[in-house]
C-alpha atoms as a PDB file:
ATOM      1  CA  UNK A   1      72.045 103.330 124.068  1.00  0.00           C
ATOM      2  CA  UNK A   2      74.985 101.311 122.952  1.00  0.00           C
ATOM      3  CA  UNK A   3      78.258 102.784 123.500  1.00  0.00           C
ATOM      4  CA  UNK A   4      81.927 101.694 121.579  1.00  0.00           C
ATOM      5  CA  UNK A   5      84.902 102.355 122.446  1.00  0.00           C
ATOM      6  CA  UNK A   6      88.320 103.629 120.266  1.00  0.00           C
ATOM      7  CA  UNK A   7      91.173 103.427 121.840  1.00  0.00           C
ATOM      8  CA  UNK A   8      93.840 105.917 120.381  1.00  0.00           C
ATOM      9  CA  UNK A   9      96.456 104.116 122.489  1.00  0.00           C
ATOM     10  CA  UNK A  10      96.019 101.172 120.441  1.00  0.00           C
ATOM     11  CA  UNK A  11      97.125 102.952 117.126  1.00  0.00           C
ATOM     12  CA  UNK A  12      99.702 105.054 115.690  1.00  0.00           C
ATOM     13  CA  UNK A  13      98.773 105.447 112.215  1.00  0.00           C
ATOM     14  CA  UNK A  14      96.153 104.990 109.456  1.00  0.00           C
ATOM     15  CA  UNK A  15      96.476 101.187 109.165  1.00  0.00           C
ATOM     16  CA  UNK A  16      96.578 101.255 113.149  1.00  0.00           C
ATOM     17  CA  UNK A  17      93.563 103.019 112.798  1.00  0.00           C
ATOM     18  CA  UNK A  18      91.840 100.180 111.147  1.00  0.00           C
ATOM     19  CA  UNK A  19      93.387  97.775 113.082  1.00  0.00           C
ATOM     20  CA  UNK A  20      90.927  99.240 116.013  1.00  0.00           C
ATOM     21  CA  UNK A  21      88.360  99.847 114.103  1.00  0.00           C
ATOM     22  CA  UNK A  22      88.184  96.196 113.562  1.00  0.00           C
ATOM     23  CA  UNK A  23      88.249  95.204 116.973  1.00  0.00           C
ATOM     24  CA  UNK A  24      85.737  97.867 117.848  1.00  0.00           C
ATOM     25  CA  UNK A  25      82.938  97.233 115.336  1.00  0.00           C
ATOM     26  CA  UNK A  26      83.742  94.062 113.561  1.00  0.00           C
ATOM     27  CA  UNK A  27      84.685  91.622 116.429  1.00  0.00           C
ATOM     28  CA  UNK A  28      81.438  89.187 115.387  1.00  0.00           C
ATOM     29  CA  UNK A  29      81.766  89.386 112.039  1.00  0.00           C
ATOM     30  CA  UNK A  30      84.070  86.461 109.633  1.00  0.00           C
ATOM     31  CA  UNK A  31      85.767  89.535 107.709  1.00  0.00           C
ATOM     32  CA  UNK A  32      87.442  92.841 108.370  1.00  0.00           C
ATOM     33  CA  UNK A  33      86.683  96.413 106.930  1.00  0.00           C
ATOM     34  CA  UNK A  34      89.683  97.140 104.604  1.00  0.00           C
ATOM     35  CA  UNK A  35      91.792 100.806 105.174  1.00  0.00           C
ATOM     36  CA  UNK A  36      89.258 102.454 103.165  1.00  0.00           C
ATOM     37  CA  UNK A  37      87.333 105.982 104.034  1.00  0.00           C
ATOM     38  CA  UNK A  38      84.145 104.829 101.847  1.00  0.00           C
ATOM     39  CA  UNK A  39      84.419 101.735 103.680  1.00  0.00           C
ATOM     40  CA  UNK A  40      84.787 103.597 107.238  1.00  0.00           C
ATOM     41  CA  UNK A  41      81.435 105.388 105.993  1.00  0.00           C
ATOM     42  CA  UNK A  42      79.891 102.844 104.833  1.00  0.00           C
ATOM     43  CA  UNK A  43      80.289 101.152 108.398  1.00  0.00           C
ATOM     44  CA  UNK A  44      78.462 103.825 110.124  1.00  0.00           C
ATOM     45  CA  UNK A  45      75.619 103.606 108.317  1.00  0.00           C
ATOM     46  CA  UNK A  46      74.874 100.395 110.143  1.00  0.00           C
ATOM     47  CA  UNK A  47      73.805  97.218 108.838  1.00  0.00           C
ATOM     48  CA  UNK A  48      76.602  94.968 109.835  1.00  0.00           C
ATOM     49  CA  UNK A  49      78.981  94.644 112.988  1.00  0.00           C
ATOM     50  CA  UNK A  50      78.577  96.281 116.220  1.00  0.00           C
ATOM     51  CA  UNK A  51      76.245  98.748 114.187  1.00  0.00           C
ATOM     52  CA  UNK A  52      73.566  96.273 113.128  1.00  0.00           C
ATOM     53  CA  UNK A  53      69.934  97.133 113.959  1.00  0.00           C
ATOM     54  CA  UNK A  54      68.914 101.017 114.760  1.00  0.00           C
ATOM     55  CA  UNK A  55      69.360 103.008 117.585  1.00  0.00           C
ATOM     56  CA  UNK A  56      71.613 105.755 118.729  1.00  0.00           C
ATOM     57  CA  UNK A  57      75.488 105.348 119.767  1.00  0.00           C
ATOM     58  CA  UNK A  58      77.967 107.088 122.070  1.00  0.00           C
ATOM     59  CA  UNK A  59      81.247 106.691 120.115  1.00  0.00           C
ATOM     60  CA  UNK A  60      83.982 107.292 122.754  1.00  0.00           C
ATOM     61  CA  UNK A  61      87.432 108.064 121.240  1.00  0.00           C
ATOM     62  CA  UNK A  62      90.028 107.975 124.325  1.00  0.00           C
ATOM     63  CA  UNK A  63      93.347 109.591 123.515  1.00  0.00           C
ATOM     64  CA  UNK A  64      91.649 111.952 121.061  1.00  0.00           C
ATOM     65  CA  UNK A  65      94.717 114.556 121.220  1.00  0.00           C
ATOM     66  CA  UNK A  66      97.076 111.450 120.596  1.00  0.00           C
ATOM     67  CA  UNK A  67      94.855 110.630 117.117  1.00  0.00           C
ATOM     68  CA  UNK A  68      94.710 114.071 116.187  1.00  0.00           C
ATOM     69  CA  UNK A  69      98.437 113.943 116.115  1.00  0.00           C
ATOM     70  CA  UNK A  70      99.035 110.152 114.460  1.00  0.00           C
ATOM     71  CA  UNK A  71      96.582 111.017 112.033  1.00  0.00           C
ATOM     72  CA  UNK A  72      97.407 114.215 110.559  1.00  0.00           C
ATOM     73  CA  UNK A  73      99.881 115.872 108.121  1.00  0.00           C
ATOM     74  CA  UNK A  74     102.055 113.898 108.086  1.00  0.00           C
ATOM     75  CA  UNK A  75      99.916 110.630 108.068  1.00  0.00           C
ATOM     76  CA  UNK A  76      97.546 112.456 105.447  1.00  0.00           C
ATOM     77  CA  UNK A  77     101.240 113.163 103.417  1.00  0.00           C
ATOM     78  CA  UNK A  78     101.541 109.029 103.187  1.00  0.00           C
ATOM     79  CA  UNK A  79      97.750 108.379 102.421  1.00  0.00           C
ATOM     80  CA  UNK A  80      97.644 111.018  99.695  1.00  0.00           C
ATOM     81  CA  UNK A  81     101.250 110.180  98.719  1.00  0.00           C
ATOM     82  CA  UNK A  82     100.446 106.302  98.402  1.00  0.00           C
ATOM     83  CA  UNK A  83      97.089 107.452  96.607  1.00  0.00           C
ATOM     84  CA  UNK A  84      98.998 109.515  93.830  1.00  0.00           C
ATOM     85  CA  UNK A  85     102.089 106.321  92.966  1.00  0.00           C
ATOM     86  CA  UNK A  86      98.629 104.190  91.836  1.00  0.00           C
ATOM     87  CA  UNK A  87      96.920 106.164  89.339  1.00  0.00           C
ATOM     88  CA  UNK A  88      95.749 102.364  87.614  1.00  0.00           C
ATOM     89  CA  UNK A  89      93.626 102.656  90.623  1.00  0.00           C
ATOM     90  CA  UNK A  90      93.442 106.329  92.105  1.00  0.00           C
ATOM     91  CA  UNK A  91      92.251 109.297  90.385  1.00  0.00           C
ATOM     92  CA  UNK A  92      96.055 110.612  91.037  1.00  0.00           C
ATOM     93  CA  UNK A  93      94.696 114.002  90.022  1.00  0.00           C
ATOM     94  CA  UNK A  94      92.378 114.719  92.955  1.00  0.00           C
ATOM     95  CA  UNK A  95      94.828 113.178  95.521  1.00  0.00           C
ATOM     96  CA  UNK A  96      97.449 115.565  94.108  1.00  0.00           C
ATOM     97  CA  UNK A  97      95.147 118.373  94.405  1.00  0.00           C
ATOM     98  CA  UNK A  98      94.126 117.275  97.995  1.00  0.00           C
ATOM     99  CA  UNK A  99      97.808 116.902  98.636  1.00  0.00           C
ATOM    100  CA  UNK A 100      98.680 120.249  97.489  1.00  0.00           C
ATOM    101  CA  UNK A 101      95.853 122.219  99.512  1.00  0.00           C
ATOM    102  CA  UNK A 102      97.279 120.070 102.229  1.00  0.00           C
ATOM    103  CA  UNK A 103     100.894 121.768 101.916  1.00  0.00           C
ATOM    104  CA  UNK A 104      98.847 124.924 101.866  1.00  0.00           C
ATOM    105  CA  UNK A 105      97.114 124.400 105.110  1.00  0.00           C
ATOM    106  CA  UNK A 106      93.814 124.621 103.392  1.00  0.00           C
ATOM    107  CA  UNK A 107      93.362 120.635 103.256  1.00  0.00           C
ATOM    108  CA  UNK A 108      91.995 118.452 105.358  1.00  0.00           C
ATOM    109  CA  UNK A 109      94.259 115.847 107.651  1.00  0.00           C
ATOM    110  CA  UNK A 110      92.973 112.371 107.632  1.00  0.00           C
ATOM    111  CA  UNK A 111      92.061 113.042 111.274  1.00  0.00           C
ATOM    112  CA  UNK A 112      89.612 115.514 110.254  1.00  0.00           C
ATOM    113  CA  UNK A 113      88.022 113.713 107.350  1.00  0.00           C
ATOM    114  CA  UNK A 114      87.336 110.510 109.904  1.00  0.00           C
ATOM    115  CA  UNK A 115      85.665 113.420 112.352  1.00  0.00           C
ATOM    116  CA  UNK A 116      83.333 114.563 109.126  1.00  0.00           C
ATOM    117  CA  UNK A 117      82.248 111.312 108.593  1.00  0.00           C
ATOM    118  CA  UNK A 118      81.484 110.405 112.070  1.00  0.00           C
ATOM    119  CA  UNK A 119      79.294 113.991 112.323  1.00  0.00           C
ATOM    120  CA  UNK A 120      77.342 112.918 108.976  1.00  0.00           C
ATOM    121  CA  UNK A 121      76.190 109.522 110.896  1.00  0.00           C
ATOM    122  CA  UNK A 122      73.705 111.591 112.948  1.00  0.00           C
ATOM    123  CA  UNK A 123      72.790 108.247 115.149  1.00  0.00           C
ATOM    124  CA  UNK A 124      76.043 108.788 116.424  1.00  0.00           C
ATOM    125  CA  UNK A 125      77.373 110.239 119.048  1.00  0.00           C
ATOM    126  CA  UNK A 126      81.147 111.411 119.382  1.00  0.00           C
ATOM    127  CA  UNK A 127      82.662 111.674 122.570  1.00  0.00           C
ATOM    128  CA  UNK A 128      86.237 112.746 122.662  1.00  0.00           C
ATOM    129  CA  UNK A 129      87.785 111.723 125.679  1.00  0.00           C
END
């Protein structure tokens, strides 16, 4: 079983975030994921990086209370908020909406979206740690 390591102490914030995720699954590749969710998928579904060929993987994710914390409402405010100033290339509407149910405390933070993607890779295994 292949194991990967994120290390939350590397990162403060969403581009952080992608910063490691870079180092973590892409070291062997000539080009970098880009701060994308459909691209942070799209990773896990293998194919390419430290992902390539089958098999299951223990994804441990060190300073997982730290994470929580860099990546939530507020970091979800400057996603959604950065979303909804480029409608020529967002759908400003549903980041508005997902902005709003944030300030409601019935949205998501970014923190939790990344953990729903990783649990709908079921090759994967998280370990918080």
């Amino acid at each position: 079983m292949r194991r990967l390591v994120i290390e939350g102490a590397n990162f403060h914030d969403t581009p952080g975030f992608y910063t490691e995720i870079n180092r973590v699954f892409m070291a062997d590749e000539s080009w970098q994921l880009g701060p994308s969710l459909d691209a942070f998928n799209d990773l896990l579904h293998g194919g390419f990086g430290a992902l390539r060929g089958d098999g299951p993987v223990t994804l441990i994710w060190r300073d997982f209370a730290k994470s929580r914390a860099d990546l939530g409402l507020a970091a979800t405010r400057d996603y959604l908020t950065a979303k909804i100033a480029r409608p020529d290339l967002f759908n400003a509407a549903r980041f508005q909406a997902d902005l709003d149910a944030l300030n409601a405390g019935t949205g998501q933070s970014y923190f939790q979206i990344l953990l729903e993607i990783i649990a709908g890779h079921p090759r994967i295994t998280l370990r918080p740690a």
